[in-house]
C-alpha atoms as a PDB file:
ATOM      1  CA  UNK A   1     -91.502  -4.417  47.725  1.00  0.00           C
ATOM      2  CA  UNK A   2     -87.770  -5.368  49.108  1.00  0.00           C
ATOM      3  CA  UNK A   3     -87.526  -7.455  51.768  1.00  0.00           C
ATOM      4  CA  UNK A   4     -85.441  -5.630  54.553  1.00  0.00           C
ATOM      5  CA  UNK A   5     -82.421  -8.693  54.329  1.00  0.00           C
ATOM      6  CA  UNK A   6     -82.832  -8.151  50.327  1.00  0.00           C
ATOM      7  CA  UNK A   7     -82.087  -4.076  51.407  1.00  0.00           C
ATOM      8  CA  UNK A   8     -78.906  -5.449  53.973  1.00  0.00           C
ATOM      9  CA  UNK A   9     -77.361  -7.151  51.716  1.00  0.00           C
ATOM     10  CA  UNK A  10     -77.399  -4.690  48.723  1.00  0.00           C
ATOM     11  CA  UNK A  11     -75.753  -2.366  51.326  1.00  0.00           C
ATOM     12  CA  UNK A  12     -73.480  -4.804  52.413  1.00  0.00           C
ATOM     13  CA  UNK A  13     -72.729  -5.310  48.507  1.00  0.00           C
ATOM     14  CA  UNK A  14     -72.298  -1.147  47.829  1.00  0.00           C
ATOM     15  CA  UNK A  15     -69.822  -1.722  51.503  1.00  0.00           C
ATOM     16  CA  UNK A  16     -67.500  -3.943  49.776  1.00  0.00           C
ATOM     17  CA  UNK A  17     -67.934  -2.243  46.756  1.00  0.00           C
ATOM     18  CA  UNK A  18     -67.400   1.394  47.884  1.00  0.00           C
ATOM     19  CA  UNK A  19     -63.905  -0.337  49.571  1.00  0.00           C
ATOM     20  CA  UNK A  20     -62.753  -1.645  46.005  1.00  0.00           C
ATOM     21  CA  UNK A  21     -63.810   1.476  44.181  1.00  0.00           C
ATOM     22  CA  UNK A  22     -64.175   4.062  46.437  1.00  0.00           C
ATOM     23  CA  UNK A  23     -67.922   4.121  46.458  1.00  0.00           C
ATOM     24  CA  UNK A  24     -67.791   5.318  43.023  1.00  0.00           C
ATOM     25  CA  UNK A  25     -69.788   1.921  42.077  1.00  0.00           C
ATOM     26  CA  UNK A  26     -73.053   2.551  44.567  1.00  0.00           C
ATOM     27  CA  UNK A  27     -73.578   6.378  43.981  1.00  0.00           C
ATOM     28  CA  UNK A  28     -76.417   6.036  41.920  1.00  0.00           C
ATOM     29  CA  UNK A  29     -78.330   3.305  44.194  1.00  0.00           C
ATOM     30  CA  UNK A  30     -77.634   5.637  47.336  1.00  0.00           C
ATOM     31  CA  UNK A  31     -78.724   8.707  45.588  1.00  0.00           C
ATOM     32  CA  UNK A  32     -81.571   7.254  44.566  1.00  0.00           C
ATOM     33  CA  UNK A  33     -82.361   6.293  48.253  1.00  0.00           C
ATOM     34  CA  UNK A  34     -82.142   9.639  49.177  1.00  0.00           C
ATOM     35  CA  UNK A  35     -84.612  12.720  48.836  1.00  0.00           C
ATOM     36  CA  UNK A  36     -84.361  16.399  49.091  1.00  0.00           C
ATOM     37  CA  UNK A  37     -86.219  17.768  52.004  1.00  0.00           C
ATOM     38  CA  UNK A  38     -87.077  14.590  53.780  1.00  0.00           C
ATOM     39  CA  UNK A  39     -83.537  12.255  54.306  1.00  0.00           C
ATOM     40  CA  UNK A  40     -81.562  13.638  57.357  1.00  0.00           C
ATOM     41  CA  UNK A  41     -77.680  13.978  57.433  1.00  0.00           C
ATOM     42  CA  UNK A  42     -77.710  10.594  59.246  1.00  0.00           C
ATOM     43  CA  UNK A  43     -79.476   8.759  56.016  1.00  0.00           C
ATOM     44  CA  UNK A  44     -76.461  10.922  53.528  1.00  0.00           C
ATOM     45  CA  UNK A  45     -73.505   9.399  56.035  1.00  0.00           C
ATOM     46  CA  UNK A  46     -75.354   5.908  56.124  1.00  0.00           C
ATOM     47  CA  UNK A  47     -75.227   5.825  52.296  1.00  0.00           C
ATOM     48  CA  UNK A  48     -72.264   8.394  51.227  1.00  0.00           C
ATOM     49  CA  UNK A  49     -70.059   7.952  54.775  1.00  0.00           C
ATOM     50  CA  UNK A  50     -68.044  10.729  56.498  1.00  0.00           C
ATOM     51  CA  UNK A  51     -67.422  13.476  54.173  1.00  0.00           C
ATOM     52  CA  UNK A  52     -64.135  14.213  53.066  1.00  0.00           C
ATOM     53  CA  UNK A  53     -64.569  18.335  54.121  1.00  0.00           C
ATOM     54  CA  UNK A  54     -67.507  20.183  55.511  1.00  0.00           C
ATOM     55  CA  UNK A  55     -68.216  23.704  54.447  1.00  0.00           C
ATOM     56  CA  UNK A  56     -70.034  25.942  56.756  1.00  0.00           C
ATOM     57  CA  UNK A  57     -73.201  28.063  54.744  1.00  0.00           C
ATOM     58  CA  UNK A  58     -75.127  31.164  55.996  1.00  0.00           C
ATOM     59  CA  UNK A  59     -78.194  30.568  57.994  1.00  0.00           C
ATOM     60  CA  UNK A  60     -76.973  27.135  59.451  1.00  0.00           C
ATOM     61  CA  UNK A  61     -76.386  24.775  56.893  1.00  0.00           C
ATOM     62  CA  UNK A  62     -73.827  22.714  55.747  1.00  0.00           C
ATOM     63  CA  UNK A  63     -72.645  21.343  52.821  1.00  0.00           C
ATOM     64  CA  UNK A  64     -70.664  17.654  52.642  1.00  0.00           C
ATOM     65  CA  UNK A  65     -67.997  17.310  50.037  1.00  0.00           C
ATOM     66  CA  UNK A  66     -67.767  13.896  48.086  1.00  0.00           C
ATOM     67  CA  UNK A  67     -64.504  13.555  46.452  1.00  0.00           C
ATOM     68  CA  UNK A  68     -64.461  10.256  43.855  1.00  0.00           C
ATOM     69  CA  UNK A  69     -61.352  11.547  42.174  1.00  0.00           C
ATOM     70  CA  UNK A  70     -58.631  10.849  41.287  1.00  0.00           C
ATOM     71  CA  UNK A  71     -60.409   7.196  39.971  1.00  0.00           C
ATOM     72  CA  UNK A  72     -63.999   8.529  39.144  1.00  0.00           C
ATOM     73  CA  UNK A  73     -65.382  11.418  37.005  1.00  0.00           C
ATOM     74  CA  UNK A  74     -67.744  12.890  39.470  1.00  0.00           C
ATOM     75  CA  UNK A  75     -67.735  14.941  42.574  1.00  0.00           C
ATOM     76  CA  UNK A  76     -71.106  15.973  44.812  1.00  0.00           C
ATOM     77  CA  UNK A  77     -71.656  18.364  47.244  1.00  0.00           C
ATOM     78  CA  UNK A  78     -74.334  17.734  49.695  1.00  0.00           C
ATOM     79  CA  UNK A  79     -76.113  20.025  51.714  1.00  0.00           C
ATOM     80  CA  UNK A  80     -77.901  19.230  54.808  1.00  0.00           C
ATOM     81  CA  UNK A  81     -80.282  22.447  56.126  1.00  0.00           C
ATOM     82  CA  UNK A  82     -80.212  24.011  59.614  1.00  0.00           C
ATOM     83  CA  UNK A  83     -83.271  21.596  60.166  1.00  0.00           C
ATOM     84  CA  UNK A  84     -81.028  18.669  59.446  1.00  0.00           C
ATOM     85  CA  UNK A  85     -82.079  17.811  56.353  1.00  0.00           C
ATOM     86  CA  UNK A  86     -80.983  17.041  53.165  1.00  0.00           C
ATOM     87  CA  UNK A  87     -81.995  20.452  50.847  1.00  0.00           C
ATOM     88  CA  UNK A  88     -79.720  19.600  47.883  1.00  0.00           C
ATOM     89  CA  UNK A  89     -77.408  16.908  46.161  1.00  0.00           C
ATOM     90  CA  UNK A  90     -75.000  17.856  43.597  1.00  0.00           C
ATOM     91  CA  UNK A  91     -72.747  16.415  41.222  1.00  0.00           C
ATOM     92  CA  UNK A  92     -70.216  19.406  40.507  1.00  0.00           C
ATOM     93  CA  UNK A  93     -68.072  18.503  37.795  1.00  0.00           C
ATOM     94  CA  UNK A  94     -70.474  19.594  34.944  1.00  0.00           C
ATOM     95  CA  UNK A  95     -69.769  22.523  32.468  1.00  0.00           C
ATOM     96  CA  UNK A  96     -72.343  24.934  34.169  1.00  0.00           C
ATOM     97  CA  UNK A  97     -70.264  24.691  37.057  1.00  0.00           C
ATOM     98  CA  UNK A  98     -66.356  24.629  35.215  1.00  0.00           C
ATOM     99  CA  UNK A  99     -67.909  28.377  33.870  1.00  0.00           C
ATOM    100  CA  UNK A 100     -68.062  29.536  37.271  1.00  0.00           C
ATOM    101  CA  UNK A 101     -64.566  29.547  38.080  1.00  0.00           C
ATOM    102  CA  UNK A 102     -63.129  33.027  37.127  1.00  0.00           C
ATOM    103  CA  UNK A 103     -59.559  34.417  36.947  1.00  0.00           C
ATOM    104  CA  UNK A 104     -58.804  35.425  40.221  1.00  0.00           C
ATOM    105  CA  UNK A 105     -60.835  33.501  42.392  1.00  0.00           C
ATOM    106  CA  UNK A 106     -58.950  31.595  45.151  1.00  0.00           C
ATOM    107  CA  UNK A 107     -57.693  28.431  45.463  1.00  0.00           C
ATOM    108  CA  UNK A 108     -60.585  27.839  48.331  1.00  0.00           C
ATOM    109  CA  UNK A 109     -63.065  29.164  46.212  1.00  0.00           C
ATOM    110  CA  UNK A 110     -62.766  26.972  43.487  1.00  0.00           C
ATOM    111  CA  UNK A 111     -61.965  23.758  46.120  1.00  0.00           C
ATOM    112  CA  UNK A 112     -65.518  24.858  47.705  1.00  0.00           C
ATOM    113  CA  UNK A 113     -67.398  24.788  43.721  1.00  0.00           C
ATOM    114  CA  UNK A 114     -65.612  21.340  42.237  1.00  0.00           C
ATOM    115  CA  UNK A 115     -64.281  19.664  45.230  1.00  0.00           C
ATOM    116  CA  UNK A 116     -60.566  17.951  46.007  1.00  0.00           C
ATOM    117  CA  UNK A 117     -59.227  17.618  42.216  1.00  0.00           C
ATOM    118  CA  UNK A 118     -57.607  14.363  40.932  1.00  0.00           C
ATOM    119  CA  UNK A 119     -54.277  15.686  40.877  1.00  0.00           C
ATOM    120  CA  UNK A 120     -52.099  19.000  41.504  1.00  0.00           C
ATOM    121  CA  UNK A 121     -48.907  19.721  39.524  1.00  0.00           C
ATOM    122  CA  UNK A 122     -46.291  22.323  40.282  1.00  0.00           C
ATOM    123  CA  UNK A 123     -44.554  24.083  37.597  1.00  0.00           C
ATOM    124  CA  UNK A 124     -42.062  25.429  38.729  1.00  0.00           C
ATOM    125  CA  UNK A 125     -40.153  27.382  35.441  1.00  0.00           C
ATOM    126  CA  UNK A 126     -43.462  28.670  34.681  1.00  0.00           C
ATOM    127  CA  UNK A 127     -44.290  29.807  38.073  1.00  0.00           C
ATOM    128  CA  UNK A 128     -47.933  27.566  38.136  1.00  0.00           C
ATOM    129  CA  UNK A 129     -49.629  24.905  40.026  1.00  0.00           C
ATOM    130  CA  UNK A 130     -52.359  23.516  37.573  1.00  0.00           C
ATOM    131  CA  UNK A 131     -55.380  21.265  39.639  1.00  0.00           C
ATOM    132  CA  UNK A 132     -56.926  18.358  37.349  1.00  0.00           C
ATOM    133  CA  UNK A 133     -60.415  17.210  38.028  1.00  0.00           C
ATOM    134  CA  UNK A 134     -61.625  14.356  35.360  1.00  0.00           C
ATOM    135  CA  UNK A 135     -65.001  14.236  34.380  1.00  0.00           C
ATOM    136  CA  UNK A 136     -67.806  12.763  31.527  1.00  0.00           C
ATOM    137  CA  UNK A 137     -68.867  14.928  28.669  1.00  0.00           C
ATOM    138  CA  UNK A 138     -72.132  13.830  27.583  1.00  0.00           C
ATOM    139  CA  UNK A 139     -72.613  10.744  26.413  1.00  0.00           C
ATOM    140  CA  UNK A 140     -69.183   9.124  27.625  1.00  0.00           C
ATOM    141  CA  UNK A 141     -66.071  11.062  27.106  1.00  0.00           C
ATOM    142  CA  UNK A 142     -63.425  11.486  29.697  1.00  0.00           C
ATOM    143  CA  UNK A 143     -62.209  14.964  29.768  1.00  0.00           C
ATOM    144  CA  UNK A 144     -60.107  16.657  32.133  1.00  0.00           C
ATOM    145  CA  UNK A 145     -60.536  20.304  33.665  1.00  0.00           C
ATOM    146  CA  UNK A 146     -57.638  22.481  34.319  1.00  0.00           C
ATOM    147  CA  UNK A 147     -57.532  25.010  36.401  1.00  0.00           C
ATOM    148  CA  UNK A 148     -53.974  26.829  36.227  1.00  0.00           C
ATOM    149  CA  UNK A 149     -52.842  28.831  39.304  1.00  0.00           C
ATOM    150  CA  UNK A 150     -50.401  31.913  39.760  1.00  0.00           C
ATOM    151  CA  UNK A 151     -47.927  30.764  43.072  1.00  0.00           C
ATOM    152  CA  UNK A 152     -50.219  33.405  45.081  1.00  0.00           C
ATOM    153  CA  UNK A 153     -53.314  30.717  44.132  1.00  0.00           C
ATOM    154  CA  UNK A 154     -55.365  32.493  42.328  1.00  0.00           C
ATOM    155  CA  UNK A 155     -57.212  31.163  39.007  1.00  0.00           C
ATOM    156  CA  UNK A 156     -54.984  32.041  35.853  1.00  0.00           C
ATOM    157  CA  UNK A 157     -57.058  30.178  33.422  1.00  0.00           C
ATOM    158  CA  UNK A 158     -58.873  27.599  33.249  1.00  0.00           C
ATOM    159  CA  UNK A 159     -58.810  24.689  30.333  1.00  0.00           C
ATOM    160  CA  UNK A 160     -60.437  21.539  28.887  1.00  0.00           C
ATOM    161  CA  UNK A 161     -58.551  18.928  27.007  1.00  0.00           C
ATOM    162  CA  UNK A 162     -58.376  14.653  27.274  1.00  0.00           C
ATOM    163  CA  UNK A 163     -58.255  12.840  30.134  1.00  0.00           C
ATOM    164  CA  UNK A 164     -54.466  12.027  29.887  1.00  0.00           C
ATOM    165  CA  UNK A 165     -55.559   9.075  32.335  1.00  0.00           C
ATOM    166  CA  UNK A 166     -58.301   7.531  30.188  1.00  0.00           C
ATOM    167  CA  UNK A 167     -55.804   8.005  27.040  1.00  0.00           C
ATOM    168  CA  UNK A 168     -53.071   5.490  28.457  1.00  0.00           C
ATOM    169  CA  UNK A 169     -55.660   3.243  29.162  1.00  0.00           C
ATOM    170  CA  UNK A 170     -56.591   2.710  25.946  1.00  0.00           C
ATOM    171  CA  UNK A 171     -52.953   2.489  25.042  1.00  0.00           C
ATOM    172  CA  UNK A 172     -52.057   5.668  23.528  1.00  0.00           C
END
Protein backbone atom coordinates (compact mmCIF):
# COMPACT_ATOMS: atom_id res chain seq x y z
CA UNK A 1 0.00 0.00 0.00
CA UNK A 2 1.53 3.70 -0.81
CA UNK A 3 1.88 5.90 1.75
CA UNK A 4 -0.08 9.17 0.81
CA UNK A 5 3.59 11.43 0.93
CA UNK A 6 5.04 8.31 -1.22
CA UNK A 7 1.69 9.26 -3.72
CA UNK A 8 2.72 13.42 -3.34
CA UNK A 9 5.78 13.10 -4.28
CA UNK A 10 5.41 10.79 -7.37
CA UNK A 11 2.99 13.58 -8.47
CA UNK A 12 5.21 16.16 -7.65
CA UNK A 13 7.88 14.03 -9.75
CA UNK A 14 5.22 13.52 -13.02
CA UNK A 15 4.80 17.89 -12.18
CA UNK A 16 8.31 18.53 -12.97
CA UNK A 17 8.37 15.98 -15.35
CA UNK A 18 5.24 16.85 -17.42
CA UNK A 19 7.12 20.66 -17.44
CA UNK A 20 10.39 19.11 -19.08
CA UNK A 21 8.50 16.83 -21.41
CA UNK A 22 5.24 17.93 -21.71
CA UNK A 23 3.67 15.26 -19.60
CA UNK A 24 4.55 12.87 -22.20
CA UNK A 25 6.81 11.06 -19.36
CA UNK A 26 3.75 10.41 -16.63
CA UNK A 27 0.92 9.31 -19.09
CA UNK A 28 1.07 5.88 -18.30
CA UNK A 29 1.23 6.32 -14.29
CA UNK A 30 -1.86 8.81 -14.58
CA UNK A 31 -3.75 6.56 -16.82
CA UNK A 32 -3.28 3.94 -14.78
CA UNK A 33 -4.73 6.02 -11.83
CA UNK A 34 -7.66 6.54 -13.63
CA UNK A 35 -10.83 4.28 -14.38
CA UNK A 36 -13.66 4.34 -16.75
CA UNK A 37 -16.93 4.92 -15.08
CA UNK A 38 -15.76 5.81 -11.64
CA UNK A 39 -12.81 8.89 -11.90
CA UNK A 40 -14.61 12.31 -12.35
CA UNK A 41 -13.34 15.11 -14.75
CA UNK A 42 -11.69 16.62 -11.63
CA UNK A 43 -9.37 13.27 -11.10
CA UNK A 44 -8.54 13.51 -15.48
CA UNK A 45 -7.45 17.49 -14.91
CA UNK A 46 -5.58 16.52 -11.57
CA UNK A 47 -3.53 13.96 -13.54
CA UNK A 48 -3.75 15.12 -17.43
CA UNK A 49 -4.32 19.20 -16.59
CA UNK A 50 -6.49 21.61 -18.65
CA UNK A 51 -7.16 20.21 -21.95
CA UNK A 52 -5.83 21.73 -24.87
CA UNK A 53 -9.68 21.81 -26.73
CA UNK A 54 -12.98 20.53 -25.53
CA UNK A 55 -15.41 18.99 -27.93
CA UNK A 56 -19.02 19.11 -27.15
CA UNK A 57 -20.90 15.28 -27.73
CA UNK A 58 -24.67 14.52 -27.98
CA UNK A 59 -26.47 13.76 -24.83
CA UNK A 60 -24.10 15.93 -22.58
CA UNK A 61 -20.77 14.77 -22.70
CA UNK A 62 -17.58 15.97 -23.43
CA UNK A 63 -14.58 14.89 -24.72
CA UNK A 64 -10.88 16.49 -23.57
CA UNK A 65 -8.22 16.61 -26.20
CA UNK A 66 -4.54 15.70 -25.14
CA UNK A 67 -2.13 16.92 -27.62
CA UNK A 68 1.71 15.42 -26.85
CA UNK A 69 2.84 16.36 -30.31
CA UNK A 70 4.92 17.75 -31.87
CA UNK A 71 7.65 15.86 -29.18
CA UNK A 72 5.60 12.62 -28.41
CA UNK A 73 3.92 9.90 -30.57
CA UNK A 74 0.60 9.81 -28.91
CA UNK A 75 -2.53 11.80 -28.64
CA UNK A 76 -5.81 10.87 -26.24
CA UNK A 77 -9.09 11.97 -26.22
CA UNK A 78 -10.93 11.81 -23.03
CA UNK A 79 -14.42 11.75 -22.45
CA UNK A 80 -16.10 12.69 -19.34
CA UNK A 81 -20.18 11.64 -19.37
CA UNK A 82 -23.11 13.99 -18.64
CA UNK A 83 -22.78 12.39 -15.06
CA UNK A 84 -19.28 13.73 -14.82
CA UNK A 85 -17.49 10.90 -15.25
CA UNK A 86 -14.85 9.53 -17.01
CA UNK A 87 -16.68 6.91 -19.81
CA UNK A 88 -13.61 6.55 -22.08
CA UNK A 89 -9.76 7.23 -22.55
CA UNK A 90 -8.21 7.09 -25.84
CA UNK A 91 -5.00 7.16 -27.42
CA UNK A 92 -5.89 8.23 -31.15
CA UNK A 93 -2.97 7.95 -33.18
CA UNK A 94 -3.33 4.16 -33.97
CA UNK A 95 -4.02 2.70 -37.52
CA UNK A 96 -7.76 1.85 -36.73
CA UNK A 97 -8.19 5.36 -36.28
CA UNK A 98 -5.63 6.88 -39.41
CA UNK A 99 -8.44 4.53 -41.62
CA UNK A 100 -11.10 6.68 -40.54
CA UNK A 101 -10.11 9.74 -42.13
CA UNK A 102 -11.69 9.82 -45.67
CA UNK A 103 -11.22 12.13 -48.70
CA UNK A 104 -13.34 14.86 -48.11
CA UNK A 105 -13.79 15.08 -44.60
CA UNK A 106 -12.97 18.50 -43.04
CA UNK A 107 -10.21 19.88 -41.57
CA UNK A 108 -12.38 19.85 -38.07
CA UNK A 109 -13.32 16.50 -38.59
CA UNK A 110 -10.15 15.00 -38.74
CA UNK A 111 -8.71 17.66 -35.79
CA UNK A 112 -11.79 16.14 -33.66
CA UNK A 113 -10.48 12.03 -34.57
CA UNK A 114 -6.38 12.56 -34.14
CA UNK A 115 -6.08 15.73 -32.29
CA UNK A 116 -3.66 19.06 -32.92
CA UNK A 117 -0.95 17.41 -35.40
CA UNK A 118 2.84 17.94 -34.90
CA UNK A 119 3.20 20.18 -37.68
CA UNK A 120 1.24 21.89 -40.73
CA UNK A 121 2.98 22.74 -44.03
CA UNK A 122 1.68 24.92 -46.80
CA UNK A 123 2.39 24.15 -50.30
CA UNK A 124 1.80 26.61 -52.01
CA UNK A 125 2.75 25.52 -56.03
CA UNK A 126 0.82 22.53 -55.36
CA UNK A 127 -2.10 24.20 -53.88
CA UNK A 128 -1.90 21.83 -50.33
CA UNK A 129 -1.51 22.15 -46.69
CA UNK A 130 -0.32 18.61 -45.49
CA UNK A 131 -0.87 18.07 -41.26
CA UNK A 132 1.88 15.61 -39.68
CA UNK A 133 1.00 13.69 -36.60
CA UNK A 134 4.03 11.20 -35.44
CA UNK A 135 3.26 8.12 -33.94
CA UNK A 136 4.69 4.25 -32.85
CA UNK A 137 4.05 1.33 -35.09
CA UNK A 138 4.12 -1.67 -33.08
CA UNK A 139 6.87 -2.57 -31.42
CA UNK A 140 8.88 0.86 -31.72
CA UNK A 141 8.92 2.56 -35.00
CA UNK A 142 8.36 6.22 -35.46
CA UNK A 143 6.16 6.85 -38.36
CA UNK A 144 4.53 9.85 -39.44
CA UNK A 145 0.80 10.31 -40.75
CA UNK A 146 -0.02 12.66 -43.47
CA UNK A 147 -2.96 13.97 -44.09
CA UNK A 148 -2.81 16.24 -47.38
CA UNK A 149 -5.44 19.03 -47.74
CA UNK A 150 -7.03 20.83 -50.88
CA UNK A 151 -6.83 25.00 -49.87
CA UNK A 152 -10.78 24.54 -49.23
CA UNK A 153 -9.51 21.89 -46.22
CA UNK A 154 -10.78 19.02 -47.11
CA UNK A 155 -8.83 15.51 -46.90
CA UNK A 156 -7.00 14.83 -50.34
CA UNK A 157 -5.19 11.82 -49.21
CA UNK A 158 -3.88 10.61 -46.60
CA UNK A 159 -0.16 8.87 -46.26
CA UNK A 160 2.32 6.96 -44.04
CA UNK A 161 6.02 7.22 -44.40
CA UNK A 162 9.21 7.88 -41.62
CA UNK A 163 9.20 10.10 -39.06
CA UNK A 164 11.47 12.70 -40.83
CA UNK A 165 12.04 13.87 -37.06
CA UNK A 166 13.19 10.54 -35.60
CA UNK A 167 15.44 10.10 -38.94
CA UNK A 168 17.74 13.24 -38.16
CA UNK A 169 18.05 12.07 -34.88
CA UNK A 170 19.71 9.21 -35.65
CA UNK A 171 21.80 11.20 -38.05
CA UNK A 172 20.51 10.53 -41.37
Amino acid sequence: MKTVSHRWRTLGLCAVLGAALGLAACDPQAISELEEGVSTEADVVQRFGQPERVWDEPGGARTFEYNRQPAGVRNYMITIGPDGRMSALRQVLTPETFRRVQPGMGVEDVRRLLGKPARQVPYALKREVVWTWRFLEPPSEQKAFNVVFSPDYRVIRTEIGPDPDSLDMRGG
